[in-house]
N, C-alpha and C. Protein backbone atom coordinates (compact mmCIF):
# COMPACT_ATOMS: atom_id res chain seq x y z
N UNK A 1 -55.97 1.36 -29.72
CA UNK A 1 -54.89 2.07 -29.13
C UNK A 1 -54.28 1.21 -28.02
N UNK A 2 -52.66 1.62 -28.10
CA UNK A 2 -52.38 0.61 -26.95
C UNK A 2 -52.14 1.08 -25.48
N UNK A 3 -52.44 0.45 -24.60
CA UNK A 3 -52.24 1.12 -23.16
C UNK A 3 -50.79 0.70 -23.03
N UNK A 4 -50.38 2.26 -22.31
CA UNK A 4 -48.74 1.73 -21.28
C UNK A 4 -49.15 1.82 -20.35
N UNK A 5 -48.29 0.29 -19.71
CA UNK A 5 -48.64 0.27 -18.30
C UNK A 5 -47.44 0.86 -17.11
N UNK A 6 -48.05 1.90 -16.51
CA UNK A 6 -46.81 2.15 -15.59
C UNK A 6 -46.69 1.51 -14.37
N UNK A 7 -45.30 1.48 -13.59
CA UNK A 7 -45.50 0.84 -12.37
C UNK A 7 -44.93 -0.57 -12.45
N UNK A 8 -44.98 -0.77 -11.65
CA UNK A 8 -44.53 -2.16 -11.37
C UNK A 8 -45.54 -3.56 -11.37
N UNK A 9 -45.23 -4.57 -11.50
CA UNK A 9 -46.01 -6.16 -11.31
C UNK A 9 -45.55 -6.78 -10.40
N UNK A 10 -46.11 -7.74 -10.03
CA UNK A 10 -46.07 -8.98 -8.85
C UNK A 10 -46.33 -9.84 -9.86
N UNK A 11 -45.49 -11.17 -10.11
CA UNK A 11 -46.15 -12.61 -10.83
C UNK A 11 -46.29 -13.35 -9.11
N UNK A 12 -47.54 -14.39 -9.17
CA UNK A 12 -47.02 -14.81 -7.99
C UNK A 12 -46.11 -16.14 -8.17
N UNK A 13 -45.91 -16.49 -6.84
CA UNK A 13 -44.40 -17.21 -6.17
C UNK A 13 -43.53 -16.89 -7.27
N UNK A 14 -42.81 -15.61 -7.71
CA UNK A 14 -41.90 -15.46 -8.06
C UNK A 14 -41.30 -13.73 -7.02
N UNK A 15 -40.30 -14.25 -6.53
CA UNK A 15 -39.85 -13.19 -5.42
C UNK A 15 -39.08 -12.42 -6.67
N UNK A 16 -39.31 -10.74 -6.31
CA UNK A 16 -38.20 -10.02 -7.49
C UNK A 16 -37.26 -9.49 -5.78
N UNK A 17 -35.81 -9.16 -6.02
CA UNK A 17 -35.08 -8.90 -5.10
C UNK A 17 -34.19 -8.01 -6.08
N UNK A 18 -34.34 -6.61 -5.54
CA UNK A 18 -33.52 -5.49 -6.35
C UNK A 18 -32.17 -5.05 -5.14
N UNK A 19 -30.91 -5.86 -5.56
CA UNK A 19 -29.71 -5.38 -5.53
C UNK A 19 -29.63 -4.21 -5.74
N UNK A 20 -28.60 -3.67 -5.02
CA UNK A 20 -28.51 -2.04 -5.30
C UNK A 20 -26.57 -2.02 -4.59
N UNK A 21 -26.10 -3.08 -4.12
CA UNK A 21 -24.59 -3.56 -3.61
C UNK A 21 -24.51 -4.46 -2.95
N UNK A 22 -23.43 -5.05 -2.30
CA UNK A 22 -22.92 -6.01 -1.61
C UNK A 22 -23.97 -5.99 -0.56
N UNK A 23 -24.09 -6.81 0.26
CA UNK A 23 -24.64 -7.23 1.90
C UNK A 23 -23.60 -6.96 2.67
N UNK A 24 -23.35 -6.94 3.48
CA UNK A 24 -22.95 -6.83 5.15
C UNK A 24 -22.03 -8.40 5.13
N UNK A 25 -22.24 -9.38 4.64
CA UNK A 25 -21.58 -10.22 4.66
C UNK A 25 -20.80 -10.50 3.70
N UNK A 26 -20.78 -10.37 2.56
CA UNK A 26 -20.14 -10.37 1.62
C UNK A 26 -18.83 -9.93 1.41
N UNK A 27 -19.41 -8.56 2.52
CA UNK A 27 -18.15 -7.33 2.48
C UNK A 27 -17.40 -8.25 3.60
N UNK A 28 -17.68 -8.69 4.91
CA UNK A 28 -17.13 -9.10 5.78
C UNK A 28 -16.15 -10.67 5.45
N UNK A 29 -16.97 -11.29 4.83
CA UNK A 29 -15.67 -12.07 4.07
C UNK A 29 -15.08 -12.24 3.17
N UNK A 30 -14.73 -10.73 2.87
CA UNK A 30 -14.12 -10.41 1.50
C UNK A 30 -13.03 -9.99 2.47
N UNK A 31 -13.14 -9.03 3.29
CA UNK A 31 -11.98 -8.38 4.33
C UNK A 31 -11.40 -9.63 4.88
N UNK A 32 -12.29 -10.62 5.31
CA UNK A 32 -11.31 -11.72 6.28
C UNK A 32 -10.56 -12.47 5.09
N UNK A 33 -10.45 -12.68 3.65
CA UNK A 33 -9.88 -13.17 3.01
C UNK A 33 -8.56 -11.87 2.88
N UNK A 34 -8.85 -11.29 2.64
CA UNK A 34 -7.92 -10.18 2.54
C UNK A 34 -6.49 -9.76 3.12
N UNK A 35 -7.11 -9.46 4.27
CA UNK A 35 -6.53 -9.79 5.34
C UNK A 35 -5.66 -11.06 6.11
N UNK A 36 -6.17 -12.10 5.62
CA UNK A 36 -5.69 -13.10 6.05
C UNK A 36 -4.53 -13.05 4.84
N UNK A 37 -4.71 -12.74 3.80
CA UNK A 37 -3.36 -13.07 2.72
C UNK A 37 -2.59 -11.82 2.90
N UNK A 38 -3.15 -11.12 3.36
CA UNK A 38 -1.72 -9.91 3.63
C UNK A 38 -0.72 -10.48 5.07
N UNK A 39 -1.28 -10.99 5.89
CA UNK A 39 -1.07 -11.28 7.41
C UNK A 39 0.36 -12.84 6.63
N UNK A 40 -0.59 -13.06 6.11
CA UNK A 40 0.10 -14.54 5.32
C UNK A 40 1.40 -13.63 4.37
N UNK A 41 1.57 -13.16 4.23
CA UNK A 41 2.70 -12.42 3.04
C UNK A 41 3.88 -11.78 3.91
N UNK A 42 2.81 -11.28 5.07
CA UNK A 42 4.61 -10.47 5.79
C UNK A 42 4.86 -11.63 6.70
N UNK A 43 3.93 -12.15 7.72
CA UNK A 43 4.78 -13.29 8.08
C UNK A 43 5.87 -14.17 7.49
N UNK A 44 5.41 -14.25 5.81
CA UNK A 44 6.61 -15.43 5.47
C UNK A 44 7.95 -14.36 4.62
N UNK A 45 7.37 -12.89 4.86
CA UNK A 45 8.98 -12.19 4.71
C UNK A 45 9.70 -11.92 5.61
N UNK A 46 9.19 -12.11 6.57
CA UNK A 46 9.50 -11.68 7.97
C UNK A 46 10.81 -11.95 7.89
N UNK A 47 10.97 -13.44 7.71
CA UNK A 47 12.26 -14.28 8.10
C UNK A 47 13.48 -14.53 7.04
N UNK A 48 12.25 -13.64 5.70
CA UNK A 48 13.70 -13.37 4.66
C UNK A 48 14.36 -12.51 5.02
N UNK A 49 14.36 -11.47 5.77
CA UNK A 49 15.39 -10.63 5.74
C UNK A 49 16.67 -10.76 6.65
N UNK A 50 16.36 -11.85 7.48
CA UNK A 50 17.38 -12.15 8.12
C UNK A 50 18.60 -13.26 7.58
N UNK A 51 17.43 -13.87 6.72
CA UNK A 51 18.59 -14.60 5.94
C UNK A 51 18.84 -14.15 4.63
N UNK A 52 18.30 -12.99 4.41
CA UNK A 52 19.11 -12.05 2.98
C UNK A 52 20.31 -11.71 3.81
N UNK A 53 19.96 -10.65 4.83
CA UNK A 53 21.46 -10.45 5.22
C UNK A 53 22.83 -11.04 5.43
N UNK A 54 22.61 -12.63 5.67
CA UNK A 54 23.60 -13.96 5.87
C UNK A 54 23.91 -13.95 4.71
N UNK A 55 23.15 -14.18 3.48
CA UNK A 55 23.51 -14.88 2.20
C UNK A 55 24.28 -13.30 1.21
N UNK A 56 23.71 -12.06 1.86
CA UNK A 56 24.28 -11.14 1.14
C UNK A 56 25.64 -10.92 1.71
N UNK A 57 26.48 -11.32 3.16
CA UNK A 57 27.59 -11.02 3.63
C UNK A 57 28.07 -12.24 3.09
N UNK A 58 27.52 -13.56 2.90
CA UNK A 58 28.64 -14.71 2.46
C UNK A 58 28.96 -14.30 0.73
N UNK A 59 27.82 -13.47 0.43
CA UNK A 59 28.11 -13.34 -0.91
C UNK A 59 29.21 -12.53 -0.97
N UNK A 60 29.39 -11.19 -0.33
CA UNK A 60 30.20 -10.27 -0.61
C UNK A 60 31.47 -10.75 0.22
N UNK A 61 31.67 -11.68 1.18
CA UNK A 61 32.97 -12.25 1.09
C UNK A 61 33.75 -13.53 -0.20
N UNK A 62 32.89 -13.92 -0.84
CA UNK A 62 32.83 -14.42 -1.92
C UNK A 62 33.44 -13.44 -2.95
N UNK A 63 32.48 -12.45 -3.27
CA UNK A 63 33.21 -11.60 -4.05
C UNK A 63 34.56 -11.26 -4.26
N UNK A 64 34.78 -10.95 -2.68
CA UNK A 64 36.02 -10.05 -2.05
C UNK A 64 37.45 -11.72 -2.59
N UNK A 65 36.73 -12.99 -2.69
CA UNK A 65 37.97 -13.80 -2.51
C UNK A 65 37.89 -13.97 -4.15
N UNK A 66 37.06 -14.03 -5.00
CA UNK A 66 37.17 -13.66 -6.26
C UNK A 66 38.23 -12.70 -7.19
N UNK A 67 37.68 -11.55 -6.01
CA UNK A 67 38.19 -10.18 -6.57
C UNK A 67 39.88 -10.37 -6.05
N UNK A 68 40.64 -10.74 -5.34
CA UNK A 68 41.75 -10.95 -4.60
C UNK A 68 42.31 -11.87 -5.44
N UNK A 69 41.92 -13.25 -6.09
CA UNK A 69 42.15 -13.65 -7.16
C UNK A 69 42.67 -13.00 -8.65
N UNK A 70 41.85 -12.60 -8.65
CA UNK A 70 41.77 -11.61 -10.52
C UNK A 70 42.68 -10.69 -10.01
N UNK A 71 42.64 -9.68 -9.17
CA UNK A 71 43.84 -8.49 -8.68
C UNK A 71 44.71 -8.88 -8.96
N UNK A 72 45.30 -10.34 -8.43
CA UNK A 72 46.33 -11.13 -8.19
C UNK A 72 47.05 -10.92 -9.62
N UNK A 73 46.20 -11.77 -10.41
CA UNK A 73 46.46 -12.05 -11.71
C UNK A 73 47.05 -10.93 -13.03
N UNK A 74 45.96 -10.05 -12.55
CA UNK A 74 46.34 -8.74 -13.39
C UNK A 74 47.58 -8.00 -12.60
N UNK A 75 47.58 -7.82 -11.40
CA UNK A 75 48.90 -6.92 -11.02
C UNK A 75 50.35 -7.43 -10.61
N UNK A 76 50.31 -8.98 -10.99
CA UNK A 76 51.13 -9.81 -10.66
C UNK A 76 51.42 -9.25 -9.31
N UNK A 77 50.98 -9.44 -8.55
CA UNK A 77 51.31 -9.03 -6.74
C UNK A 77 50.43 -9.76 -6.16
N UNK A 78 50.75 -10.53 -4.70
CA UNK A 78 49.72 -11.39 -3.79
C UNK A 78 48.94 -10.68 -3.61
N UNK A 79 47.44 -11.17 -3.42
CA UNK A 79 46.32 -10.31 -2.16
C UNK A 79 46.28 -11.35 -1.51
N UNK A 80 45.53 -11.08 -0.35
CA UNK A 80 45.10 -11.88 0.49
C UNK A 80 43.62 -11.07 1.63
N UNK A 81 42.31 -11.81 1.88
CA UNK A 81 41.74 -11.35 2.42
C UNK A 81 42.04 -11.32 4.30
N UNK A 82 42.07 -10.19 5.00
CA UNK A 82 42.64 -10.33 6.55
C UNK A 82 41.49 -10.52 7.25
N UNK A 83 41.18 -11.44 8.21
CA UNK A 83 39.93 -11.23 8.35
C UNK A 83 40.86 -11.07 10.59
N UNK A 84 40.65 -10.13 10.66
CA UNK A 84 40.80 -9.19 11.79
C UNK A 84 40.29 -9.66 12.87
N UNK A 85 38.71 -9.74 13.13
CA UNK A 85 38.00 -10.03 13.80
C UNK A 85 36.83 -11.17 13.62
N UNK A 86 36.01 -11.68 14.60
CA UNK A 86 34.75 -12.25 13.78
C UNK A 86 33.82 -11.70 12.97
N UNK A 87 33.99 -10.68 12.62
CA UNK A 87 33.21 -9.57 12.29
C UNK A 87 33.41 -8.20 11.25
N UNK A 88 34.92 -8.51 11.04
CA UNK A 88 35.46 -7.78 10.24
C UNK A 88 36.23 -8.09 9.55
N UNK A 89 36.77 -7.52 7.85
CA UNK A 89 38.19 -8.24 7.14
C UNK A 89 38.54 -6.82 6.41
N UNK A 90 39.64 -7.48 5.71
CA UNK A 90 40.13 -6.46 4.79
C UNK A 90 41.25 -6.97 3.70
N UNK A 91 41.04 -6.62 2.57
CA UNK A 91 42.07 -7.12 1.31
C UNK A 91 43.32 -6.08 1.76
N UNK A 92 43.80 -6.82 1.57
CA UNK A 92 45.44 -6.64 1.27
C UNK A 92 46.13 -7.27 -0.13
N UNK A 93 47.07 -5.90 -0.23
CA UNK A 93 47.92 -6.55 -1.46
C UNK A 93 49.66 -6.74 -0.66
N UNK A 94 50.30 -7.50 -0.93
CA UNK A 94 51.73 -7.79 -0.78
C UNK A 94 52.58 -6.54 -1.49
N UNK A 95 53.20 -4.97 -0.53
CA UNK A 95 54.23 -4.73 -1.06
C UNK A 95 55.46 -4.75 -0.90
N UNK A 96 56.31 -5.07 -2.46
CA UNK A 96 57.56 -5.86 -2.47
C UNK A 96 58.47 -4.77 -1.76
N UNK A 97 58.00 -3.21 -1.97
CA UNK A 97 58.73 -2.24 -1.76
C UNK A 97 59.40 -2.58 -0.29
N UNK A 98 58.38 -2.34 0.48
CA UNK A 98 58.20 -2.45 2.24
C UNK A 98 58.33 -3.74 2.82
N UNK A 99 57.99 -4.58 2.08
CA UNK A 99 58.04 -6.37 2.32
C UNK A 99 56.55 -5.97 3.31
N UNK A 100 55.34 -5.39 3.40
CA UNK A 100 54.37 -5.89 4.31
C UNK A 100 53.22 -5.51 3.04
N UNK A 101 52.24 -6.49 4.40
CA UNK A 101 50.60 -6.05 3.37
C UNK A 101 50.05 -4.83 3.92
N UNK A 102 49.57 -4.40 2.57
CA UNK A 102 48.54 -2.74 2.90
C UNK A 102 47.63 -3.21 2.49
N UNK A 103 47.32 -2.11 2.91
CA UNK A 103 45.37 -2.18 2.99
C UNK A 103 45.24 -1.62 1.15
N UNK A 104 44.21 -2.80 0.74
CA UNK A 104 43.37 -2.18 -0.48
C UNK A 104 41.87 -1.87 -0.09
N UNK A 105 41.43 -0.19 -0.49
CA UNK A 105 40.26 -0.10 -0.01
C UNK A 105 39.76 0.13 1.16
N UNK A 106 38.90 -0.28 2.07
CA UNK A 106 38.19 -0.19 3.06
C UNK A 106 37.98 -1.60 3.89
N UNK A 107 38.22 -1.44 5.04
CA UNK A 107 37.81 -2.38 6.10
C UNK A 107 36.09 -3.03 6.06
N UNK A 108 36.24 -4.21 6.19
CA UNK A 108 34.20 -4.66 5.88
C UNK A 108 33.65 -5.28 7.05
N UNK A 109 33.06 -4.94 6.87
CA UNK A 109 31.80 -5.35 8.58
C UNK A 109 31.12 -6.10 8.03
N UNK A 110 30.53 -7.37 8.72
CA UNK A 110 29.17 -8.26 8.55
C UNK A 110 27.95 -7.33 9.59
N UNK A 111 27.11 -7.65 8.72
CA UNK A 111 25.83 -7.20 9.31
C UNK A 111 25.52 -7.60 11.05
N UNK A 112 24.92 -6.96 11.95
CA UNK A 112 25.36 -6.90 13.51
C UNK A 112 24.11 -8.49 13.31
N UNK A 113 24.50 -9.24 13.88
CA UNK A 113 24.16 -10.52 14.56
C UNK A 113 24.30 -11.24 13.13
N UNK A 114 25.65 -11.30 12.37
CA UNK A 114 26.12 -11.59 11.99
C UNK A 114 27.72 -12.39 12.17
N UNK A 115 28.24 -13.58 12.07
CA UNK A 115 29.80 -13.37 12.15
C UNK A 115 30.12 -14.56 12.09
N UNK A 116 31.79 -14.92 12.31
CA UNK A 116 32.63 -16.06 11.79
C UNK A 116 31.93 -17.10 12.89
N UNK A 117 32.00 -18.52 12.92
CA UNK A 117 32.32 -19.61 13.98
C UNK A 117 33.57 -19.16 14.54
N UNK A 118 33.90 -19.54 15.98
CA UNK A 118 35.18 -19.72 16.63
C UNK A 118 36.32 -20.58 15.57
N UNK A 119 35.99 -21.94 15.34
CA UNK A 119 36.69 -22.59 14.20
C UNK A 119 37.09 -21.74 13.01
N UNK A 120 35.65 -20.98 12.66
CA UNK A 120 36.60 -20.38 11.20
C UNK A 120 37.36 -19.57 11.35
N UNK A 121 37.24 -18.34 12.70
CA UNK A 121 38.39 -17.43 12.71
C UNK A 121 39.76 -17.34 12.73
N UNK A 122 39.70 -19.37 13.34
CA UNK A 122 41.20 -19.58 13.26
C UNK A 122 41.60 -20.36 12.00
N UNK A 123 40.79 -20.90 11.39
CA UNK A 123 41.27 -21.09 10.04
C UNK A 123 41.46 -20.10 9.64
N UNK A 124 40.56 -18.70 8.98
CA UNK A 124 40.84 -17.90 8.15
C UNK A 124 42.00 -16.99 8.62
N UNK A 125 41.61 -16.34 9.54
CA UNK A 125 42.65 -15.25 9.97
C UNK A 125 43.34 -14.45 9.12
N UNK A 126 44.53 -14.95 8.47
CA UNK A 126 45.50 -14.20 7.07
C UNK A 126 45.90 -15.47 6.33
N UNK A 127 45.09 -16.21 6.54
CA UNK A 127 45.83 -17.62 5.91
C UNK A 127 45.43 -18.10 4.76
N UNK A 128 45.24 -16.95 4.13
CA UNK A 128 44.46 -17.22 2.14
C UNK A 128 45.80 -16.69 1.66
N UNK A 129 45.80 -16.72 0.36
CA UNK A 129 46.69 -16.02 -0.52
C UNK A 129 46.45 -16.25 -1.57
N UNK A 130 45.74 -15.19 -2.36
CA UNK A 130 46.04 -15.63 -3.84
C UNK A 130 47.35 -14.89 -4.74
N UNK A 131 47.92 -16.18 -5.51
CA UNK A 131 48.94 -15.56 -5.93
C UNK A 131 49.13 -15.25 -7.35
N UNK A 132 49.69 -14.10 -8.00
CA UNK A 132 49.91 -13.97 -9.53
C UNK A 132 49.63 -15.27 -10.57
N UNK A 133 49.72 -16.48 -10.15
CA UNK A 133 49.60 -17.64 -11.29
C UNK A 133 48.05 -17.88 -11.15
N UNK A 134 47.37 -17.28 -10.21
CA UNK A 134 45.80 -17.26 -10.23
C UNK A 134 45.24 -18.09 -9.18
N UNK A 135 46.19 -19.20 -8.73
CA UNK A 135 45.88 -20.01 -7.63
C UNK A 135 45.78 -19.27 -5.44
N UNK A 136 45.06 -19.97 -5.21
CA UNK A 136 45.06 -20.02 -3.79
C UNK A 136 45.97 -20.67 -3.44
N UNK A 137 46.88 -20.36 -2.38
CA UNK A 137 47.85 -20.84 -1.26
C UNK A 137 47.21 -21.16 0.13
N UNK A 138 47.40 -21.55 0.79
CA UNK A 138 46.42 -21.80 2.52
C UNK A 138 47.91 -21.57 3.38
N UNK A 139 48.00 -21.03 4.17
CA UNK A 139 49.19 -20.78 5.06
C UNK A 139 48.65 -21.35 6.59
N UNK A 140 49.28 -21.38 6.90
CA UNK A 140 49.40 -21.78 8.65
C UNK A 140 49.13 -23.11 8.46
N UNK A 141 48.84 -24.17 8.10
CA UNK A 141 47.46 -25.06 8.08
C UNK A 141 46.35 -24.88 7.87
N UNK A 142 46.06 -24.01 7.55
CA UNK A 142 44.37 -23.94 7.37
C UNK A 142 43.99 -24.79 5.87
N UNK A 143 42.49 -24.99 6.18
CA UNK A 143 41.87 -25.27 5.38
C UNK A 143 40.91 -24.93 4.45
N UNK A 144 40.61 -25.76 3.27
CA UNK A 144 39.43 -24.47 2.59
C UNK A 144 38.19 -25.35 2.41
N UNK A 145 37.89 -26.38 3.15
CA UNK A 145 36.51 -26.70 3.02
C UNK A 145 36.15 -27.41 4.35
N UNK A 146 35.51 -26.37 4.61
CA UNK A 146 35.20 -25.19 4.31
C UNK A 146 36.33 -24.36 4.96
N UNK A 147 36.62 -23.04 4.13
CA UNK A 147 37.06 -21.96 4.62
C UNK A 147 36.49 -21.28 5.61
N UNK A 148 35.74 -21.13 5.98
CA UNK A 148 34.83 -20.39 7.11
C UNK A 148 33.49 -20.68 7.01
N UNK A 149 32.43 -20.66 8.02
CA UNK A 149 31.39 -20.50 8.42
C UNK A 149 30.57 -19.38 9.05
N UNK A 150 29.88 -18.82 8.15
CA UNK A 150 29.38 -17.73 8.90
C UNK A 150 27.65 -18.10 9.52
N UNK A 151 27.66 -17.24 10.71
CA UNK A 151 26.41 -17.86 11.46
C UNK A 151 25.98 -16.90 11.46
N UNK A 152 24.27 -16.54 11.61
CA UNK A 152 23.37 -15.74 12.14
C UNK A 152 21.62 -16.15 12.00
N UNK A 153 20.93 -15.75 13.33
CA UNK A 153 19.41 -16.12 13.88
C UNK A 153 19.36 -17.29 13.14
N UNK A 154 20.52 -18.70 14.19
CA UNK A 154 20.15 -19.75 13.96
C UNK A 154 20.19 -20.63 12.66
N UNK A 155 20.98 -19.66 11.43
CA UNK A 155 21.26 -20.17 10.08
C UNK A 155 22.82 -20.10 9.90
N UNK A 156 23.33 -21.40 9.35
CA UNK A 156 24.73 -21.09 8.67
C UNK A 156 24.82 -20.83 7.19
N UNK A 157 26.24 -20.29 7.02
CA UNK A 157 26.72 -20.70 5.21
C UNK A 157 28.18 -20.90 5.64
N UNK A 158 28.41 -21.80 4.90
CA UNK A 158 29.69 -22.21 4.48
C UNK A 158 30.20 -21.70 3.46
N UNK A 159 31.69 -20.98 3.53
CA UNK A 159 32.20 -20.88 1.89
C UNK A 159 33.38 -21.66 2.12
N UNK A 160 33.59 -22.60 0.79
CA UNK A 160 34.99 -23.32 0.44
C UNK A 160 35.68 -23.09 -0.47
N UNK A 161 37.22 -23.00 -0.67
CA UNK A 161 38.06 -22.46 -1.41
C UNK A 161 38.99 -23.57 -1.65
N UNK A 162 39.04 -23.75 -3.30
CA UNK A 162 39.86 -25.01 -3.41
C UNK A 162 41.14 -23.99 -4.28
N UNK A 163 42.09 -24.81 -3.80
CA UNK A 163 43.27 -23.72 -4.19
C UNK A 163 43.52 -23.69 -5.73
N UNK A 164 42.50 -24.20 -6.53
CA UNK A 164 42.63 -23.78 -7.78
C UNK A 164 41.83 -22.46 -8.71
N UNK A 165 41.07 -21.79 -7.25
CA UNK A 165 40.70 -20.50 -7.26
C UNK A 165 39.14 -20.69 -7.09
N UNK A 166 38.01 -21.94 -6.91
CA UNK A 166 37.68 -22.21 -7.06
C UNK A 166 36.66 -21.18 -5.91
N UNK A 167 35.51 -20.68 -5.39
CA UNK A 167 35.02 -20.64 -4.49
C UNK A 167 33.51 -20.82 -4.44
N UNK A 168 33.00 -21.59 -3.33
CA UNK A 168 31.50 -21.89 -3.58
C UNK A 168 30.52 -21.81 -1.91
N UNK A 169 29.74 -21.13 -2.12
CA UNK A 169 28.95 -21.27 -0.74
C UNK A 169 27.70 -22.06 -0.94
N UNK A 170 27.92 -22.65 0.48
CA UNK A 170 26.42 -23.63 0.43
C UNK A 170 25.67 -23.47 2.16
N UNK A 171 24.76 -23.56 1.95
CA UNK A 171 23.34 -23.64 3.20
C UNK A 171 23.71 -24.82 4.15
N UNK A 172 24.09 -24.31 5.21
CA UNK A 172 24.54 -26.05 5.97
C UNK A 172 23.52 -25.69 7.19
């Protein structure tokens, strides 16, 4: 007959070590890895959002000189973007009725610590025009490269406008 043996054995110099979870240390530099890559993740978004906001206002004045273009084209009538302040613009279309520009739409704000260079406000001012044949005009003297500079927390963008309707922003 055979015996069962209950209970446990000892072989000697062989240590048995019954796990039952982590140690105390294991856990502790599992958290400091952890931690350190979360700490590491918002720090380096930190500073996107300040330059989303730059690149999303150069974009949407981009748009706006796009869109003033194509208007142009389809309604055979000038637009032109007004840019008011350092800080504010607005499309206009040319009417022939009244001989002045009205407002298309709504007045636009750049994001607050956002806005033009001194230089670009006096280039831009009202001195775009796009006209029915699809092209840009520059009035006063101004220029379109760059057309304006917008600054904020220490970052620029440039947008340039070549009067063949052309418009492009770049990281300066």
């Amino acid at each position: 007959m055979i015996k069962k043996y209950k209970g446990t054995f000892k072989l000697k110099g062989v240590r048995v070590v019954n796990h039952r979870g982590f140690s105390m240390i294991e856990l502790l530099i599992t958290m400091v890895v952890i931690i350190g890559l979360i700490s590491g993740t918002i720090l380096s978004l930190g500073g996107l959002q300040d330059k989303d906001e730059l690149d999303q206002a150069a974009t949407q004045i981009s748009n706006d000189l796009l869109f003033i273009r194509s208007k142009s084209v389809s309604s055979i009538t000038e637009y032109r973007v007004n840019f008011t302040s350092e800080t504010e613009w607005q499309v206009e279309f040319y009417d022939d009725a009244t001989s002045t520009w009205t407002l298309q739409g709504t007045v636009r704000s750049l994001p607050s610590g956002i806005e033009l260079t001194d230089e670009s406000l006096v280039n831009v001012g009202s001195n775009l025009v796009a006209t029915p044949r699809g092209i840009f005009e520059f009035q006063n003297g101004a220029d379109g490269d760059p057309f304006l500079i917008l600054e904020g927390n220490s970052k620029n963008i440039s947008i340039s406008v070549d009067s063949g309707g052309t418009v492009e922003k770049k990281k300066i």
